[in-house]
N, C-alpha and C. Protein backbone atom coordinates (compact mmCIF):
# COMPACT_ATOMS: atom_id res chain seq x y z
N UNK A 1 0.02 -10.11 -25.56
CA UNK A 1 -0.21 -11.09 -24.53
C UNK A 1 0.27 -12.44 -25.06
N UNK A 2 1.27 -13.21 -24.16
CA UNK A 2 1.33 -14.41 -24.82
C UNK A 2 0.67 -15.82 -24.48
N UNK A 3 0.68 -16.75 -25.17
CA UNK A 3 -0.19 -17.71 -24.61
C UNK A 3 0.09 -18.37 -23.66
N UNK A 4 0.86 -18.21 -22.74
CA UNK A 4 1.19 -18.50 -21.53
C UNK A 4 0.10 -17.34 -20.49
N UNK A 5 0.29 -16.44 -21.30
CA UNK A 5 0.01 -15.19 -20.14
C UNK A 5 -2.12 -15.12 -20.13
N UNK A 6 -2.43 -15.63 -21.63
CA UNK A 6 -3.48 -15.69 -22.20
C UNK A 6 -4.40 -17.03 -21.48
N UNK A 7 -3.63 -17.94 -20.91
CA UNK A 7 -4.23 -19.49 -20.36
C UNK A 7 -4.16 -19.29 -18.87
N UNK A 8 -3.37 -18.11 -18.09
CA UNK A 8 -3.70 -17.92 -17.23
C UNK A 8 -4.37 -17.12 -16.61
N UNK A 9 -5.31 -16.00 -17.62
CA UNK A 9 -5.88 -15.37 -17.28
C UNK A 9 -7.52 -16.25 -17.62
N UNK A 10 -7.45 -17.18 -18.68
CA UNK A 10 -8.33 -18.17 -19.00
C UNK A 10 -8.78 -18.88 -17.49
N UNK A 11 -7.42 -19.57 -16.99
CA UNK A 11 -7.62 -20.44 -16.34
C UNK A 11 -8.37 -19.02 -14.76
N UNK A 12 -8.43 -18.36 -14.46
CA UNK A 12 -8.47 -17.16 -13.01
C UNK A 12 -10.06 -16.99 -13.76
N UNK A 13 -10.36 -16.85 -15.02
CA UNK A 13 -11.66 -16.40 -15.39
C UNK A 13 -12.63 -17.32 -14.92
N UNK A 14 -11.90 -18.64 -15.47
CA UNK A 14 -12.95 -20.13 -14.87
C UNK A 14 -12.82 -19.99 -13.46
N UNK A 15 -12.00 -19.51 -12.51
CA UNK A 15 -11.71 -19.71 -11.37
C UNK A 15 -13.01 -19.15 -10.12
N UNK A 16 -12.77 -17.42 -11.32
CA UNK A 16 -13.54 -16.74 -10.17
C UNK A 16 -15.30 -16.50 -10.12
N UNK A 17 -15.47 -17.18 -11.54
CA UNK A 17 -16.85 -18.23 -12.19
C UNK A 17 -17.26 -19.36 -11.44
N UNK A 18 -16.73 -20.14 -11.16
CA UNK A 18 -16.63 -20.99 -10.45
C UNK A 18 -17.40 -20.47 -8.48
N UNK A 19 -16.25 -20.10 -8.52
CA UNK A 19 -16.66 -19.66 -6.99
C UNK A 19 -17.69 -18.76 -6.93
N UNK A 20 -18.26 -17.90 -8.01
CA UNK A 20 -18.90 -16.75 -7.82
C UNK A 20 -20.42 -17.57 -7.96
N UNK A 21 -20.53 -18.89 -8.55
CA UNK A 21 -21.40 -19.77 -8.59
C UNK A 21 -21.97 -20.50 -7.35
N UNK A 22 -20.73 -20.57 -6.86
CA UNK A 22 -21.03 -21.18 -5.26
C UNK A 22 -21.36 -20.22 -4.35
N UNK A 23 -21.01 -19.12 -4.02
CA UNK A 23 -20.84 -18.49 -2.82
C UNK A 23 -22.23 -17.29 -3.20
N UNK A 24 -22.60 -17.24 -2.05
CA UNK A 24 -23.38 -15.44 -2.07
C UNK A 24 -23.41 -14.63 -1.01
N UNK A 25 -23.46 -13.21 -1.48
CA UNK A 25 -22.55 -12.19 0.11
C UNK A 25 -23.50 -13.04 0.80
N UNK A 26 -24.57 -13.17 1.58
CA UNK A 26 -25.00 -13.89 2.78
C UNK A 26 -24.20 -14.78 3.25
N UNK A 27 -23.22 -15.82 2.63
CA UNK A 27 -22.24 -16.30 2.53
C UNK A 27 -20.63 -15.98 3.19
N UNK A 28 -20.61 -14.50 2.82
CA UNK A 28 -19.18 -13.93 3.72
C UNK A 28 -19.51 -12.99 4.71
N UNK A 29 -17.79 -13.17 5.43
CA UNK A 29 -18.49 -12.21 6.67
C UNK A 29 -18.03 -11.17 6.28
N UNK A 30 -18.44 -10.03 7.24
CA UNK A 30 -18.05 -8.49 6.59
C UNK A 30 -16.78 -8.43 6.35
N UNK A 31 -16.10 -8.73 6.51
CA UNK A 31 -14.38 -8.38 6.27
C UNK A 31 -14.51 -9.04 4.58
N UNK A 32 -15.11 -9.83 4.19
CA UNK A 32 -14.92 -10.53 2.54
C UNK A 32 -15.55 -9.98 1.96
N UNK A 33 -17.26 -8.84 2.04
CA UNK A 33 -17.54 -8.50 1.84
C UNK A 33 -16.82 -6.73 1.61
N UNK A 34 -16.50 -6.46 2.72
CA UNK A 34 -15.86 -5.28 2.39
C UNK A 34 -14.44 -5.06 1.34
N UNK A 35 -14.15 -6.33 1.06
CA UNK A 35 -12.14 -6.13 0.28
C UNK A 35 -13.56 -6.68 -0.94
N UNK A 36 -14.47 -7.63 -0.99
CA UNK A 36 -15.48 -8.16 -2.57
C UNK A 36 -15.54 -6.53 -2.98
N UNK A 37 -15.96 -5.66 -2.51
CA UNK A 37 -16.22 -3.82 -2.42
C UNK A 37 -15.37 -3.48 -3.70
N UNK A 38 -14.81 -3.49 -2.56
CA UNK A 38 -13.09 -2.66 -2.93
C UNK A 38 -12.61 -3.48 -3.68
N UNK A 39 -12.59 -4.46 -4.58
CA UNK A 39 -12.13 -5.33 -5.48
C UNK A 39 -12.83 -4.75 -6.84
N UNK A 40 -14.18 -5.06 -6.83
CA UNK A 40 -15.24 -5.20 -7.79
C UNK A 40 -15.25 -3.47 -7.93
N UNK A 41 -14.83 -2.31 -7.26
CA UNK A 41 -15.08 -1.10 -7.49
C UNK A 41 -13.69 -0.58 -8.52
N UNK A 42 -12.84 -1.02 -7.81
CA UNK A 42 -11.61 -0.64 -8.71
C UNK A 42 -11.84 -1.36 -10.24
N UNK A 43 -12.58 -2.55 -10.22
CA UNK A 43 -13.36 -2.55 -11.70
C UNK A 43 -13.99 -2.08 -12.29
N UNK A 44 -14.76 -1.58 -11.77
CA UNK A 44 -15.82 -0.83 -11.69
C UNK A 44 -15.40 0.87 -12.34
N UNK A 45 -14.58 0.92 -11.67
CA UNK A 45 -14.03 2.18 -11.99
C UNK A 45 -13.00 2.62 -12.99
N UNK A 46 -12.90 0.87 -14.09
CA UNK A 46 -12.39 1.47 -15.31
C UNK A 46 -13.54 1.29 -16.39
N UNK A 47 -15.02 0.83 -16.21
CA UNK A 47 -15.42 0.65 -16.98
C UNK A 47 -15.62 2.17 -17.50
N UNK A 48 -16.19 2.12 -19.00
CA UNK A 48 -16.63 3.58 -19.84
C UNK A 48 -17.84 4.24 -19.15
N UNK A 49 -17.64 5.10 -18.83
CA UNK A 49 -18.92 6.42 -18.81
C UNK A 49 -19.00 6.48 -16.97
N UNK A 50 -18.23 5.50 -16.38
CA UNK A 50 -18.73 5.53 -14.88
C UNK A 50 -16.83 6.94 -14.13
N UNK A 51 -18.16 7.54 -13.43
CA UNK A 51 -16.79 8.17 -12.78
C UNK A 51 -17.11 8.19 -12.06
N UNK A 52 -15.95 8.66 -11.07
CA UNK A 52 -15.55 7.98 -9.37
C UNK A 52 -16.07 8.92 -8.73
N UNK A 53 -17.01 7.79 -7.43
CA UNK A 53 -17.86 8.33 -6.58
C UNK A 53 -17.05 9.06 -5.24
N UNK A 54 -17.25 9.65 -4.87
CA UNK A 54 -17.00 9.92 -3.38
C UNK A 54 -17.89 9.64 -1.95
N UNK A 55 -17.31 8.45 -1.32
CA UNK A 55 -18.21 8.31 -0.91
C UNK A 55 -18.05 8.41 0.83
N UNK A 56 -19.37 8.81 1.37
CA UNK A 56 -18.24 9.74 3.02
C UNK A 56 -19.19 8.14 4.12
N UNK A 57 -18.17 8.10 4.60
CA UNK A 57 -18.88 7.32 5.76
C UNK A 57 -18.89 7.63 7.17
N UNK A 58 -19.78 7.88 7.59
CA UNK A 58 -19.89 8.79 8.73
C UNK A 58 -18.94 7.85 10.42
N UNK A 59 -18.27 8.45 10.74
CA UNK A 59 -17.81 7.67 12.22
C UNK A 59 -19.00 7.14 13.05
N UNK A 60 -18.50 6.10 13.28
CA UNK A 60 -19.67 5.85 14.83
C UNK A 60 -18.90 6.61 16.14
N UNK A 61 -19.85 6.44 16.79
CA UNK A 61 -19.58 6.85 18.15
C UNK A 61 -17.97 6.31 18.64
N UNK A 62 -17.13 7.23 18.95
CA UNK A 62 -16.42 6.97 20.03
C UNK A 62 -14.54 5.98 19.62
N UNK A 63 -15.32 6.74 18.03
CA UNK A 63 -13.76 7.07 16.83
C UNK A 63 -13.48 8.14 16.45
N UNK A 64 -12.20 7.95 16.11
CA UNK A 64 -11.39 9.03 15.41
C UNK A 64 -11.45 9.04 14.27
N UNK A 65 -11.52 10.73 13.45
CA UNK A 65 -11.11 10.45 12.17
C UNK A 65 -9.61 10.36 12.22
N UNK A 66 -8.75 9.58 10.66
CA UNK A 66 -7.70 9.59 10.55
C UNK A 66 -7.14 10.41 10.25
């Protein structure tokens, strides 16, 4: 990693610290909440010892599955 590459991952760490200080899910609407999900899971899913869930979500009324 070089120190170019090293000050900008510095500088995104303070970034998302920052905001994660300010904001709380009560805070977003479901659409920020659902991609916060799907962000924080694909992290989630390299940490050690965790393996990937399957997870089913049932249709509501008066959808299709894809």
């Amino acid at each position: 990693m070089t120190a170019t590459t090293r000050n900008d991952r510095d500088l995104r760490l303070w970034q998302i610290r920052e905001v994660m200080g300010r904001i709380r899910p009560e805070d977003m609407t479901d659409a920020e909440l659902e991609a916060a999900i799907a962000i924080f899971g694909l992290a989630e899913a390299r940490l050690p010892g965790n393996r990937p869930i399957l997870r089913i979500i049932p249709a509501t009324e008066g959808t299709t599955p894809a």
